[in-house]
N, C-alpha and C. Protein backbone atom coordinates (compact mmCIF):
# COMPACT_ATOMS: atom_id res chain seq x y z
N UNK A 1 -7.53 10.22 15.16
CA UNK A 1 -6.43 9.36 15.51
C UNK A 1 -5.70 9.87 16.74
N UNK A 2 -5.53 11.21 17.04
CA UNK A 2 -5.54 11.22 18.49
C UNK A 2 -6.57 10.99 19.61
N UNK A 3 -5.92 11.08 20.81
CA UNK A 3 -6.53 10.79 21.71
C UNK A 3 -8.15 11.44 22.22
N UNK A 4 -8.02 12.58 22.45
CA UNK A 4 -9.39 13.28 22.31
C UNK A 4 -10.10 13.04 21.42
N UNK A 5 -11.34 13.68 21.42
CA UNK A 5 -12.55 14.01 20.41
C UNK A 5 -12.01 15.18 19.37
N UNK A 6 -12.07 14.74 18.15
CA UNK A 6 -12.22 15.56 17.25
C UNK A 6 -13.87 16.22 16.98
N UNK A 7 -13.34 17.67 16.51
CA UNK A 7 -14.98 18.28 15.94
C UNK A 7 -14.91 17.59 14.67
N UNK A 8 -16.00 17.75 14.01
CA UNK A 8 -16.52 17.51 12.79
C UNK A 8 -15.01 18.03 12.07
N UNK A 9 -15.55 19.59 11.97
CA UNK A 9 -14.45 20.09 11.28
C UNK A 9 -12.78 19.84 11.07
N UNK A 10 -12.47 19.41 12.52
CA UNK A 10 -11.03 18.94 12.28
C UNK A 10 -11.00 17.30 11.90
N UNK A 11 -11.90 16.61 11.95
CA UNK A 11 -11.83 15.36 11.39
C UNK A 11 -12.52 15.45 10.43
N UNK A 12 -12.58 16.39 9.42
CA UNK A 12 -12.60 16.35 7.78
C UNK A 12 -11.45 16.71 7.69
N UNK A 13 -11.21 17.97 7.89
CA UNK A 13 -9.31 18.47 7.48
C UNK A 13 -8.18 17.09 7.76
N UNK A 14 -8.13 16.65 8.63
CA UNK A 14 -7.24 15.14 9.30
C UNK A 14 -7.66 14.16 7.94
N UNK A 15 -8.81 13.99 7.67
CA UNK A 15 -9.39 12.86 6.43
C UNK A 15 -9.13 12.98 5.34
N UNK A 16 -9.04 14.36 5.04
CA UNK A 16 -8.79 15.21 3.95
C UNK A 16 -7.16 15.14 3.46
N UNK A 17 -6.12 15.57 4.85
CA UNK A 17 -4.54 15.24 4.42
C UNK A 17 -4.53 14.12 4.49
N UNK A 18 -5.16 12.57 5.20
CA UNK A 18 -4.87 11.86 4.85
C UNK A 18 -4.91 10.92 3.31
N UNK A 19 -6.07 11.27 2.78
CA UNK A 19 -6.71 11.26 1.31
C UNK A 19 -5.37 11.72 0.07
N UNK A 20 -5.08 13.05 0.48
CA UNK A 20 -3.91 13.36 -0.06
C UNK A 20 -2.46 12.49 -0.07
N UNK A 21 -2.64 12.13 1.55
CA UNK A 21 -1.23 11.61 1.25
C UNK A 21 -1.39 9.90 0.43
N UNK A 22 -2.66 9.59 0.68
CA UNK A 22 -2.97 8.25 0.10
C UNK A 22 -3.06 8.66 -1.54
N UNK A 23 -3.13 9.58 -2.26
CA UNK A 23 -3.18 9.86 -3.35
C UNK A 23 -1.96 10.32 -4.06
N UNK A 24 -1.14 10.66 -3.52
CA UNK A 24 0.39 10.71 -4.04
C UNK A 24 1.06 9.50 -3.74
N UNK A 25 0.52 8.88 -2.75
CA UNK A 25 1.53 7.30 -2.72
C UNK A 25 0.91 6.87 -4.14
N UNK A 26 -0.30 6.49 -4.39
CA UNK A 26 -1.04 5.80 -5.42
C UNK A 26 -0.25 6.18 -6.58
N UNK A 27 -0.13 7.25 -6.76
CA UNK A 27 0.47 8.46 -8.12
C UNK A 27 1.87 8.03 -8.07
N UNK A 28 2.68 7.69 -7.26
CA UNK A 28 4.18 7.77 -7.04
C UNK A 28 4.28 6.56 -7.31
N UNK A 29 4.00 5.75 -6.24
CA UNK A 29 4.88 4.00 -6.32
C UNK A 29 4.52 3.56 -6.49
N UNK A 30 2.63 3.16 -6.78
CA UNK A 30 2.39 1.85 -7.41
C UNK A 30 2.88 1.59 -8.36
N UNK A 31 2.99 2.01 -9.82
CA UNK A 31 3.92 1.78 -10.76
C UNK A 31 4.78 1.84 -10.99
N UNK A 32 5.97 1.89 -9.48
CA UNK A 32 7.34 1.28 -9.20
C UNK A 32 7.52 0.28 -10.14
N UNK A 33 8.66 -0.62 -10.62
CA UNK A 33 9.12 -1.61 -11.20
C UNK A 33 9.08 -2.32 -9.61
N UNK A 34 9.90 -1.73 -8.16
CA UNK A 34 9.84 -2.81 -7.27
C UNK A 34 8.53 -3.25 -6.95
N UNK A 35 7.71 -2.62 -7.10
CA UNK A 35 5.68 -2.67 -6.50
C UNK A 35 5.32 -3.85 -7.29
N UNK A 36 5.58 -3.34 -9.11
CA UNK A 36 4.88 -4.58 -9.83
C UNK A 36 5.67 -5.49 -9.92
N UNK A 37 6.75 -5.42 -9.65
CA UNK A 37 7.56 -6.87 -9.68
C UNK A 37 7.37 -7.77 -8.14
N UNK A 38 7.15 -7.20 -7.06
CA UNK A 38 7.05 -8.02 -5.69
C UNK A 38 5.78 -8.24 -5.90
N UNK A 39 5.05 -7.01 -6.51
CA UNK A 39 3.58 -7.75 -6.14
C UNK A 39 2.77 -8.54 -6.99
N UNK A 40 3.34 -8.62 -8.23
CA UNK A 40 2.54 -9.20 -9.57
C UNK A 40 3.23 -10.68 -10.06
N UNK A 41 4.46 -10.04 -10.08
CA UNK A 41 5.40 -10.96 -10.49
C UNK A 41 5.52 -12.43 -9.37
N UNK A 42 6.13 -11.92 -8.66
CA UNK A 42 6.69 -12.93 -7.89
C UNK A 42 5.84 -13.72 -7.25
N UNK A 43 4.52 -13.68 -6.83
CA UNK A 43 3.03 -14.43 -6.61
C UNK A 43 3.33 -15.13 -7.28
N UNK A 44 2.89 -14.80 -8.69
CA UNK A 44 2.91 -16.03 -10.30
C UNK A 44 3.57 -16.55 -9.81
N UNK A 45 5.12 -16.73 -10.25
CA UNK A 45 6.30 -17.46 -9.81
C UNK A 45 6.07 -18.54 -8.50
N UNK A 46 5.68 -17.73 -7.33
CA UNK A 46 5.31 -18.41 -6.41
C UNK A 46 4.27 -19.98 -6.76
N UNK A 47 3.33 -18.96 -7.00
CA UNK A 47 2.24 -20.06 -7.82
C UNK A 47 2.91 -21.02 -8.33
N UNK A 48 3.51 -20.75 -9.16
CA UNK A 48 3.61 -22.25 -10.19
C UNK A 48 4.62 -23.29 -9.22
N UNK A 49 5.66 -22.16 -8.47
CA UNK A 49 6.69 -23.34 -7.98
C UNK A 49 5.76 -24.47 -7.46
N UNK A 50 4.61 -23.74 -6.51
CA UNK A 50 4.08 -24.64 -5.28
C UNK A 50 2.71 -25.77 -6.22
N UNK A 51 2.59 -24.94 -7.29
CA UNK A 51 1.26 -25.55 -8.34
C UNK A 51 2.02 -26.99 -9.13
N UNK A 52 2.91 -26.28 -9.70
CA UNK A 52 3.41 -27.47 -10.71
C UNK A 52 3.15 -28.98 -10.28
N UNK A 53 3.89 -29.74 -8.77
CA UNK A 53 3.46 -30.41 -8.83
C UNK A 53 2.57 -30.94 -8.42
N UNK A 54 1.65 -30.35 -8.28
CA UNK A 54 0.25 -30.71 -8.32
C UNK A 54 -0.54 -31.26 -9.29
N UNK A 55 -1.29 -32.61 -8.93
CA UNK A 55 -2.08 -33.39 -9.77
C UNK A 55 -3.69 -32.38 -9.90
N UNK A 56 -4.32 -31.67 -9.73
CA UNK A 56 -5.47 -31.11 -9.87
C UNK A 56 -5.31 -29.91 -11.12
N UNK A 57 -6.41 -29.66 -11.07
CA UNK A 57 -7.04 -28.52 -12.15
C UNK A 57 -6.54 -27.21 -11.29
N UNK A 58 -5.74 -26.38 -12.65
CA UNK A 58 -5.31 -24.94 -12.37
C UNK A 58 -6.47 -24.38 -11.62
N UNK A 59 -8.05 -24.77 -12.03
CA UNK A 59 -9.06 -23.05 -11.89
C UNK A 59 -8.94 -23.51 -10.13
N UNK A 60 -8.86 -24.48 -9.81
CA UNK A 60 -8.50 -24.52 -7.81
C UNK A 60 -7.64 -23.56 -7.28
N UNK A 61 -6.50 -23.52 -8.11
CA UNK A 61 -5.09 -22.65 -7.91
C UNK A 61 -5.23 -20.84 -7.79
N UNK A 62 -6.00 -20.77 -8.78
CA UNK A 62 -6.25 -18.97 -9.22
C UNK A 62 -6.68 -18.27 -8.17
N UNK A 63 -8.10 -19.03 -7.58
CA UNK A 63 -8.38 -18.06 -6.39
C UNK A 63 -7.03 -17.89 -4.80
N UNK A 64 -6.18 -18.83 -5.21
CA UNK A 64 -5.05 -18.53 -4.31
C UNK A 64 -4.15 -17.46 -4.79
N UNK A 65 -3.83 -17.67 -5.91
CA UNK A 65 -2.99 -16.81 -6.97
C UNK A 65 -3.61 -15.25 -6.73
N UNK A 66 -4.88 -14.69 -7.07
CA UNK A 66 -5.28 -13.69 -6.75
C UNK A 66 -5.21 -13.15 -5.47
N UNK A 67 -5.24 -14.38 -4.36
CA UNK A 67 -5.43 -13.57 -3.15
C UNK A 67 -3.84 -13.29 -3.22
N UNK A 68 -3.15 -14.20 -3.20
CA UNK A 68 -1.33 -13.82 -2.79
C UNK A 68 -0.83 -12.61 -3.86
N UNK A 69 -1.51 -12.22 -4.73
CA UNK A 69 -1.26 -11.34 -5.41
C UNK A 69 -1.61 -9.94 -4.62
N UNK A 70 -2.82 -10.00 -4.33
CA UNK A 70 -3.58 -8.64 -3.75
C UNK A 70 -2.93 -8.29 -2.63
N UNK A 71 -2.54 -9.66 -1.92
CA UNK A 71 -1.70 -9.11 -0.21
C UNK A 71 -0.46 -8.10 -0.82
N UNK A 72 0.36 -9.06 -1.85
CA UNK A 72 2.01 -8.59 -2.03
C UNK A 72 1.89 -7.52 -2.79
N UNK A 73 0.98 -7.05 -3.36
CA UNK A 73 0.63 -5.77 -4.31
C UNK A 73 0.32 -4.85 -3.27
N UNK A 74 -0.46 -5.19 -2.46
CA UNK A 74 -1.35 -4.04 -1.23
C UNK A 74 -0.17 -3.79 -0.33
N UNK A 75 0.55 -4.63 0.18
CA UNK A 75 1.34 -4.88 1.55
C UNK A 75 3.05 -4.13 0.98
N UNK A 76 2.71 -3.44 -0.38
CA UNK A 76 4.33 -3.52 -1.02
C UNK A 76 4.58 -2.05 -1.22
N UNK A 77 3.63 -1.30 -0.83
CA UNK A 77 3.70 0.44 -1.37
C UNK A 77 4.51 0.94 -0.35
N UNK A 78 4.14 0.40 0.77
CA UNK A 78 4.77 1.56 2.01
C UNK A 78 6.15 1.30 1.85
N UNK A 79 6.64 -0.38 1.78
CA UNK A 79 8.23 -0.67 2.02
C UNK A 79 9.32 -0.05 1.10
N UNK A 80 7.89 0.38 0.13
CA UNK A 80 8.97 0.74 -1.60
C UNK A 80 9.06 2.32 -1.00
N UNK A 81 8.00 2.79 -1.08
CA UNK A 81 7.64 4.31 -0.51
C UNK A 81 8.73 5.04 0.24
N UNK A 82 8.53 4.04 1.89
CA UNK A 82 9.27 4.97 3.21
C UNK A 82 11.01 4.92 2.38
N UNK A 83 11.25 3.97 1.76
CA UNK A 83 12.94 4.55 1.76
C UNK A 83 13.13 5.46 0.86
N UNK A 84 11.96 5.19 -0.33
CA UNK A 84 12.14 6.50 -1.27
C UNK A 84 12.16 7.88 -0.46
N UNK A 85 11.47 7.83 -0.05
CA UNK A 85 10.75 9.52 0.33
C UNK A 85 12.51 9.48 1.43
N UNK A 86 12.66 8.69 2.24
CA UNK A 86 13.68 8.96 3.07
C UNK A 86 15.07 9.75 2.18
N UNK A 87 15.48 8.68 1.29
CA UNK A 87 16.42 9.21 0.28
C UNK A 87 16.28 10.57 -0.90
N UNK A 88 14.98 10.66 -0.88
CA UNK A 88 14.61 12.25 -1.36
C UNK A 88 14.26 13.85 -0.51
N UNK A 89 14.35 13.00 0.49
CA UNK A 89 14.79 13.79 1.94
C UNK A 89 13.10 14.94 1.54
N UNK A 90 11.85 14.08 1.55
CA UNK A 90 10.53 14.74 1.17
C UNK A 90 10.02 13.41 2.81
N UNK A 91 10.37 12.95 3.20
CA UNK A 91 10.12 12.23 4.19
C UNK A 91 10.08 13.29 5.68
N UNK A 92 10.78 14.21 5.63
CA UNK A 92 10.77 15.20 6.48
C UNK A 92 9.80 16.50 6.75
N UNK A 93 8.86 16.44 5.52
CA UNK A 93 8.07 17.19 4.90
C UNK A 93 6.87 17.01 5.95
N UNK A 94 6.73 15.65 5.80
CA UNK A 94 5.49 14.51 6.94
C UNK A 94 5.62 15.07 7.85
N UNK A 95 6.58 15.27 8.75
CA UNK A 95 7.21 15.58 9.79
C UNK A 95 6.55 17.36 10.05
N UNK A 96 7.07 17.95 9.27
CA UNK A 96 6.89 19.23 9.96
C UNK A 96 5.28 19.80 9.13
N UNK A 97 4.47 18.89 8.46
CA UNK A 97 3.40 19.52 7.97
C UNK A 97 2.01 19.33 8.78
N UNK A 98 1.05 19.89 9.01
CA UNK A 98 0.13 19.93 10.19
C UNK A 98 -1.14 18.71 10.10
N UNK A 99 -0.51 17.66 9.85
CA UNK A 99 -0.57 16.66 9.98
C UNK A 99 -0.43 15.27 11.35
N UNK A 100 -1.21 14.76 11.63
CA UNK A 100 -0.81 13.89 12.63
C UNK A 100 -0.17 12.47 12.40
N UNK A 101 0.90 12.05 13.12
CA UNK A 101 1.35 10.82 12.45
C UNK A 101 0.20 9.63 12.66
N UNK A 102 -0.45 9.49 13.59
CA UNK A 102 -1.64 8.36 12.99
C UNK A 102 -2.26 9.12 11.55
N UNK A 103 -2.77 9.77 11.50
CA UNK A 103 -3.98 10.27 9.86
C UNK A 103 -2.58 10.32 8.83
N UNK A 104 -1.35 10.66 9.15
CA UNK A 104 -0.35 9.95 8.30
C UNK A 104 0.00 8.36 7.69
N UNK A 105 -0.23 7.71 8.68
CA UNK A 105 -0.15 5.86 8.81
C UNK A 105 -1.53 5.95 7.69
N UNK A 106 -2.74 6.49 8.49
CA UNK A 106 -3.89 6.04 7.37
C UNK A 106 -3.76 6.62 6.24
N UNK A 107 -3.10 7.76 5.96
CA UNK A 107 -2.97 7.81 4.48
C UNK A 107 -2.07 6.66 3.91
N UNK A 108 -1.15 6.42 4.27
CA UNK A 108 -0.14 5.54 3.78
C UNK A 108 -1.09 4.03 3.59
N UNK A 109 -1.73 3.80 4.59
CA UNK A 109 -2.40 2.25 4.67
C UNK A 109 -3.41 2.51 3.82
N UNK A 110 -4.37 3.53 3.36
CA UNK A 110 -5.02 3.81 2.17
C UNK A 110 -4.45 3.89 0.54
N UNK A 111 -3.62 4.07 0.76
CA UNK A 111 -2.81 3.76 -0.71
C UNK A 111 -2.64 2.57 -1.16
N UNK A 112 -2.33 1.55 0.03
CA UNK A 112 -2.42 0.15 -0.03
C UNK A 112 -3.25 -0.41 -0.30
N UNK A 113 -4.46 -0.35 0.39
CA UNK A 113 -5.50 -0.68 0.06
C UNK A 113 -6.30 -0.26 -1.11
N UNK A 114 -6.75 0.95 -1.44
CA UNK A 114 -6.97 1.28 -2.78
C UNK A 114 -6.42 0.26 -4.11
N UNK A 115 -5.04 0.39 -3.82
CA UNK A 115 -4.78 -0.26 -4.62
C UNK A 115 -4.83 -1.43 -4.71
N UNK A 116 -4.54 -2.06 -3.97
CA UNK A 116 -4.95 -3.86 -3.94
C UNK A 116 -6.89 -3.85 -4.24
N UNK A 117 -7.88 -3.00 -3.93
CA UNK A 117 -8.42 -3.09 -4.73
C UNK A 117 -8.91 -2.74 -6.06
């Protein structure tokens, strides 16, 4: 994620903290109350407002329902995450650990993803 060529070796170590940091987001906030409530909850809800009046068959509806689920579930870790970690003052940690802030972003955007799938 920087600019140069990485060796082998330093782009396992870079893959490696990023893995980590994607594995404590996973461990920490997906099972937020805000994570499963923006991302589980409020889809449904969504769903039905825009479903109800609709004259067709629900099974049309679901494959929408799943996708708007997977975005707001996937797309919901970092927003819950960055203020936590800010207010536990462990956000500073990122900062001074030998880490790069891109292979930081991809850990963070790997947590997302993981989990949405």
């Amino acid at each position: 994620m920087t600019g140069g060529a990485l060796s082998p070796e330093r782009l396992g170590k870079e893959l490696r903290r990023a893995l980590v940091i994607a594995q404590k987001d996973i461990r920490i906030y997906c099972l937020k109350p805000p994570v499963l409530l923006f991302g589980l909850v409020f889809p449904f809800f969504l769903f039905l407002s825009f479903y109800i009046g609709k004259k067709g068959p629900i099974s049309e509806g679901i494959p929408g329902l799943v996708c708007i689920s997977l975005f707001f579930a996937s797309s919901n870790i970092a927003p819950a995450g960055m203020p936590y970690e800010r207010m536990a003052k462990t956000f500073s940690r990122y900062l001074t650990a030998p880490v790069s802030l891109g292979w930081m972003i991809l850990g963070k955007t790997l947590a997302g993803f993981v989990f949405g799938v």
